[in-house]
N, C-alpha and C. Protein backbone atom coordinates (compact mmCIF):
# COMPACT_ATOMS: atom_id res chain seq x y z
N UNK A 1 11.03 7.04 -12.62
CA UNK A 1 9.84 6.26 -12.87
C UNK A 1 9.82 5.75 -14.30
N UNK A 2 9.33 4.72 -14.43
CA UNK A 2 8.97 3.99 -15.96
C UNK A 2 7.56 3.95 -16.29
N UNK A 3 6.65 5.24 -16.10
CA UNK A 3 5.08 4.69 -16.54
C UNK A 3 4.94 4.56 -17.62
N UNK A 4 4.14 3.62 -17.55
CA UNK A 4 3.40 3.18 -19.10
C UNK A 4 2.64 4.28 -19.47
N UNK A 5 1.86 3.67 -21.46
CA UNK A 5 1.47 4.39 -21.51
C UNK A 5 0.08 5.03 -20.83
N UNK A 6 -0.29 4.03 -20.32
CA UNK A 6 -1.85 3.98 -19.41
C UNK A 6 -1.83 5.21 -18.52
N UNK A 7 -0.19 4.72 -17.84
CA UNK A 7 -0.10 5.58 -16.22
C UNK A 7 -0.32 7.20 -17.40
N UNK A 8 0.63 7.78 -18.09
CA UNK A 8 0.50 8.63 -19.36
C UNK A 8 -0.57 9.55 -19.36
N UNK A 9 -1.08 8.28 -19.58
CA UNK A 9 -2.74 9.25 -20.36
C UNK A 9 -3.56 9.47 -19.06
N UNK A 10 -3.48 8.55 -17.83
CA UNK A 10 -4.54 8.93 -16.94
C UNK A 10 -4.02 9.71 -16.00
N UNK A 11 -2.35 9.84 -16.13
CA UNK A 11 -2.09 11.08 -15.11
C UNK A 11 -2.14 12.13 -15.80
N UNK A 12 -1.98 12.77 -17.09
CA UNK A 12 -2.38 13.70 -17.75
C UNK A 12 -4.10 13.99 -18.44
N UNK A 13 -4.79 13.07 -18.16
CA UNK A 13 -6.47 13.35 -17.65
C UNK A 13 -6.50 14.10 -16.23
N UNK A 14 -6.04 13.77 -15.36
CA UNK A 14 -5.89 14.28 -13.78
C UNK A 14 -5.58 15.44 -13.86
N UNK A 15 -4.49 15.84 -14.76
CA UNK A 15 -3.73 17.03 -15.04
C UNK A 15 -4.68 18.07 -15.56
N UNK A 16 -5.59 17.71 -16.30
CA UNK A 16 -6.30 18.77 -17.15
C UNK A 16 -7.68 18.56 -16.31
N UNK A 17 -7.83 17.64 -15.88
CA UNK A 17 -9.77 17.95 -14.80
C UNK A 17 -9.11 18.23 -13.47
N UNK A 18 -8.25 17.84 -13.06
CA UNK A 18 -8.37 18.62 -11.67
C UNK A 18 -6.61 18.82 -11.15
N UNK A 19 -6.43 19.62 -11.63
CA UNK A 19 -5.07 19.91 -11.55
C UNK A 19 -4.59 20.82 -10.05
N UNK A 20 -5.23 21.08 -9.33
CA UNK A 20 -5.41 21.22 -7.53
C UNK A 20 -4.93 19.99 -6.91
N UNK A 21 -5.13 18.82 -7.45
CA UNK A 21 -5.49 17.72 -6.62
C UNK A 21 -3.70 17.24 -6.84
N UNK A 22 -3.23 17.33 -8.02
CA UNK A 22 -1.70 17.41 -8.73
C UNK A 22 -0.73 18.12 -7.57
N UNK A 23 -1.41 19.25 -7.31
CA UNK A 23 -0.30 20.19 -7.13
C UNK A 23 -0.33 20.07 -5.31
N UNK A 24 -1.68 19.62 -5.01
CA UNK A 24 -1.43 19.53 -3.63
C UNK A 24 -0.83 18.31 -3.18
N UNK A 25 -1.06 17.03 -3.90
CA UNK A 25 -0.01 15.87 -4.14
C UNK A 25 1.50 15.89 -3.78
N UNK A 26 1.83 17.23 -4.82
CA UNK A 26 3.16 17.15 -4.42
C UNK A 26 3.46 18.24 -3.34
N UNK A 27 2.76 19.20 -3.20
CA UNK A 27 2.99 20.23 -2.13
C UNK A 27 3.18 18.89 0.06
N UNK A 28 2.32 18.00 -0.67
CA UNK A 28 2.56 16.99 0.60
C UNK A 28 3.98 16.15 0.53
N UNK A 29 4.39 15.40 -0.53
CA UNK A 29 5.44 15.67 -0.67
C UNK A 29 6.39 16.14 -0.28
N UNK A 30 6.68 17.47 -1.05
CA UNK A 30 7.98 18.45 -0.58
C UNK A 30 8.10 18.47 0.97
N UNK A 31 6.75 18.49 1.64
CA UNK A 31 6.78 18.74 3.18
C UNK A 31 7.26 17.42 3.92
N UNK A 32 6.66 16.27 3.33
CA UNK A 32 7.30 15.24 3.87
C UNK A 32 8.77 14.95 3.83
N UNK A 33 9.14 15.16 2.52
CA UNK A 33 11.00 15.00 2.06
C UNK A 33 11.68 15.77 2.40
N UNK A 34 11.39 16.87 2.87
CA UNK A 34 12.75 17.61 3.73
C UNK A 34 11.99 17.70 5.36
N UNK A 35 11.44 16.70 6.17
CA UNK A 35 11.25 16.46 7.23
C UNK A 35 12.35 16.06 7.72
N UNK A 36 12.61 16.05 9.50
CA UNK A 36 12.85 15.05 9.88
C UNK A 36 12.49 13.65 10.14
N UNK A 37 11.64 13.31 9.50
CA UNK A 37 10.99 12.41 9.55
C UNK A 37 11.59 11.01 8.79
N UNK A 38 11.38 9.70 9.16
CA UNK A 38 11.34 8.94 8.36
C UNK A 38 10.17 8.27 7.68
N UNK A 39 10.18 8.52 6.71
CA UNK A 39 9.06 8.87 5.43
C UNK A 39 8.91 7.23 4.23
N UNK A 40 7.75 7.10 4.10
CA UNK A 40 8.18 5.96 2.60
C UNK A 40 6.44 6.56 2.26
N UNK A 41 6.31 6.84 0.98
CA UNK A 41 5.11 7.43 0.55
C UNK A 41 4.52 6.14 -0.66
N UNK A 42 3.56 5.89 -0.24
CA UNK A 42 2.86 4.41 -1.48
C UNK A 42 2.30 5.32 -2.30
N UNK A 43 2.52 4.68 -3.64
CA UNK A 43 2.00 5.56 -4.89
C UNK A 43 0.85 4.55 -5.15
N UNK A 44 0.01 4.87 -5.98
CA UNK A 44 -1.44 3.90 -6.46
C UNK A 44 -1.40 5.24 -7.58
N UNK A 45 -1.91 4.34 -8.72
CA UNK A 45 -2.33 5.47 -10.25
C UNK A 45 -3.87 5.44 -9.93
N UNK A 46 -4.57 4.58 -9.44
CA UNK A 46 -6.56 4.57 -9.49
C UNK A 46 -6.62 3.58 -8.37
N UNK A 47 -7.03 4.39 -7.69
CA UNK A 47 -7.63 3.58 -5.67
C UNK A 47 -9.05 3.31 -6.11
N UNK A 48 -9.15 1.97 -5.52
CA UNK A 48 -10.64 1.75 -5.49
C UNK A 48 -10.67 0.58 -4.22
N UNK A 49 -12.03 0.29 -4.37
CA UNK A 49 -12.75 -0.63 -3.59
C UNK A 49 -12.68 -1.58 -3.80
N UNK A 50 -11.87 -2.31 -4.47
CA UNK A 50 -11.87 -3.91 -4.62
C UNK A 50 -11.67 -4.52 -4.30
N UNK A 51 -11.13 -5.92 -4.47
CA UNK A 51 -11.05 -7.41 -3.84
C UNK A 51 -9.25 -7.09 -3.80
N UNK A 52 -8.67 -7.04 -3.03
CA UNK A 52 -7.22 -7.52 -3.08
C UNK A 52 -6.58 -8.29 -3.64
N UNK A 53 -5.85 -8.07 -5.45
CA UNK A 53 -5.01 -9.05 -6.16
C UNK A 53 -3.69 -9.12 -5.34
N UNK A 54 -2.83 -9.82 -6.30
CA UNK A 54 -1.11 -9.74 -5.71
C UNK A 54 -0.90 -8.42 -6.56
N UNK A 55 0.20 -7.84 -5.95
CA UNK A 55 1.35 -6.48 -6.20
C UNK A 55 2.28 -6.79 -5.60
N UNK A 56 3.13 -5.61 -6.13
CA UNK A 56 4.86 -5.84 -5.92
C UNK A 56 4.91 -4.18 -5.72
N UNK A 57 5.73 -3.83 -4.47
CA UNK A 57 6.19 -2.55 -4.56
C UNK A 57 7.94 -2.36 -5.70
N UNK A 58 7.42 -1.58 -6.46
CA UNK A 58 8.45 -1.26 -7.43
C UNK A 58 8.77 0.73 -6.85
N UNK A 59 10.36 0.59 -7.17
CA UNK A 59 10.68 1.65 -7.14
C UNK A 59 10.33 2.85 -8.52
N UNK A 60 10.03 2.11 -9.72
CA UNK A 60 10.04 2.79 -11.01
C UNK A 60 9.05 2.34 -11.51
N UNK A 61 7.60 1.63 -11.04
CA UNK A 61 6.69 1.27 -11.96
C UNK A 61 6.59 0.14 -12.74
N UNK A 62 5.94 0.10 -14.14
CA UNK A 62 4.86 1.06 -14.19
C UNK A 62 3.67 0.23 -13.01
N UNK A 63 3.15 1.21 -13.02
CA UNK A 63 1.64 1.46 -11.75
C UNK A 63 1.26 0.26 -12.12
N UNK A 64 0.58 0.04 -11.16
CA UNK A 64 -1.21 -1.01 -11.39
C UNK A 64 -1.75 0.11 -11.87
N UNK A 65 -3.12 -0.52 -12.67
CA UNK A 65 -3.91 0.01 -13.17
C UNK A 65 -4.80 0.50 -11.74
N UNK A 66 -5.53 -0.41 -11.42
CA UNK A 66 -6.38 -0.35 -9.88
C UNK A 66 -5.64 -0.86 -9.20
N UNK A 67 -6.20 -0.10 -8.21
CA UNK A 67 -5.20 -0.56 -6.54
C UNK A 67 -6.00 -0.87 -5.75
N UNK A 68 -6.32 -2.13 -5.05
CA UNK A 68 -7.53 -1.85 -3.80
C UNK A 68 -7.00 -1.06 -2.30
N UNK A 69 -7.61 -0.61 -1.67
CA UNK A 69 -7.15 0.06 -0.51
C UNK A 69 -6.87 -0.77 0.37
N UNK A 70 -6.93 -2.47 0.47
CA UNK A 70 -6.58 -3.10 1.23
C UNK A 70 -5.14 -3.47 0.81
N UNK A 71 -4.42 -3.26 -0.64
CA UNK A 71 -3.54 -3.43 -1.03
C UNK A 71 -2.62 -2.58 -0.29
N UNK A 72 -3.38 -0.90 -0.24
CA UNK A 72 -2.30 -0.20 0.28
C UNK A 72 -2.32 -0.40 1.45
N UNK A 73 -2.97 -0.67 1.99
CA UNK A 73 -2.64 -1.03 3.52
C UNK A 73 -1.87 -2.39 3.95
N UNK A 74 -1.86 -3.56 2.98
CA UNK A 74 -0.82 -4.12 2.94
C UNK A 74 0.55 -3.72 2.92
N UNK A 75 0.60 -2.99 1.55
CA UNK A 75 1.75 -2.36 0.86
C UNK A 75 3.01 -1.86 2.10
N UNK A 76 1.89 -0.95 2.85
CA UNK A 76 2.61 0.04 3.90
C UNK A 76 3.04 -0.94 4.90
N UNK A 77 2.14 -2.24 5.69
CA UNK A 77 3.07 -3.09 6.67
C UNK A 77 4.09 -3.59 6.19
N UNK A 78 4.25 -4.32 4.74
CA UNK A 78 5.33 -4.83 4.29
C UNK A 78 6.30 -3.73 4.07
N UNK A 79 5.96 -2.27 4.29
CA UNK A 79 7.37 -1.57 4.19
C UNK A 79 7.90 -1.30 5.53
N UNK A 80 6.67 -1.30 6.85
CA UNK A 80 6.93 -1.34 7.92
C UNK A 80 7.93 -2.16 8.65
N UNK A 81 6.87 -3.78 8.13
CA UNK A 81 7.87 -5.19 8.50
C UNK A 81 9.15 -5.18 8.14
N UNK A 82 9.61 -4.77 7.10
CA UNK A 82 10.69 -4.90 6.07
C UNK A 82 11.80 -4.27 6.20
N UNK A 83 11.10 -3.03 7.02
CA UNK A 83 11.94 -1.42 6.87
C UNK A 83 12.68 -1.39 5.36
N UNK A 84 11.97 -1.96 4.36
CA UNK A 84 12.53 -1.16 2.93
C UNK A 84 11.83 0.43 2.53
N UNK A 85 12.22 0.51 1.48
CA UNK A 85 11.76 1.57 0.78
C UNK A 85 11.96 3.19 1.63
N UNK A 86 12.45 3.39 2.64
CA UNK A 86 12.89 4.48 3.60
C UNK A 86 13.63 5.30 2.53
N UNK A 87 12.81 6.72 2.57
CA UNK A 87 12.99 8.36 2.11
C UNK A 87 12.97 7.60 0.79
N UNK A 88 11.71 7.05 0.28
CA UNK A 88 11.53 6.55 -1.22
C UNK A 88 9.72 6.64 -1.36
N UNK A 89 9.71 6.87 -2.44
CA UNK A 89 8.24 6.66 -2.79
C UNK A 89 7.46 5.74 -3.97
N UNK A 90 7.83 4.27 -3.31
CA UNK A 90 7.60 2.75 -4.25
C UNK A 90 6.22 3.19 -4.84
N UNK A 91 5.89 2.36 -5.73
CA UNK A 91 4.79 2.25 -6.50
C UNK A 91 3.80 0.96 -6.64
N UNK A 92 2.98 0.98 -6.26
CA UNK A 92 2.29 -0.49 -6.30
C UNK A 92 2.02 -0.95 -7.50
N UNK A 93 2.90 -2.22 -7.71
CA UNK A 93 3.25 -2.84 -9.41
C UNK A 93 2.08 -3.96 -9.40
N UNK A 94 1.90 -4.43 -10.44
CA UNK A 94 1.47 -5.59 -10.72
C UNK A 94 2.21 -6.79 -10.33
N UNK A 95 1.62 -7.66 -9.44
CA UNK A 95 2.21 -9.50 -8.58
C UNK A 95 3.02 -9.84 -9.49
């Protein structure tokens, strides 16, 4: 990953107020990556409610700042349509 310093500071805010939420993150994770499963996991740094800008799924970042949830639900058909990003976990970039 390449986060900025933004991604930085607000994943290490997360880290120190609710550090459960961290660890069960990746505890979903680990369970997904040694599945049999075929897996592609969308990253977002701050989900919200907004209006849908453009993004780019990047393998290394750095994050959007906000993500709308209609983004990720974009995000995921275009990995569907695409079949990219398989046993990877892209990041929703800035358009």
């Amino acid at each position: 990953d390449r986060p900025n310093f933004i991604d930085k500071v607000l994943n290490f805010s997360i880290k120190l107020i609710d550090p459960q939420r961290i660890l069960d993150g990746i505890d979903h994770v680990e369970e997904i990556k040694y599945s049999d499963l075929d897996w592609t996991i969308v990253r977002v740094l701050k989900l919200q409610n907004t209006r849908p800008t453009s993004f780019r799924l990047t393998e290394g970042g750095p994050a959007k700042l906000i993500t709308s949830r209609v983004e990720v639900a974009k995000a995921c058909l275009e990995v569907l349509e695409k079949n990219e990003f398989m046993q990877k976990a892209p990041i929703i970039s800035k358009g």
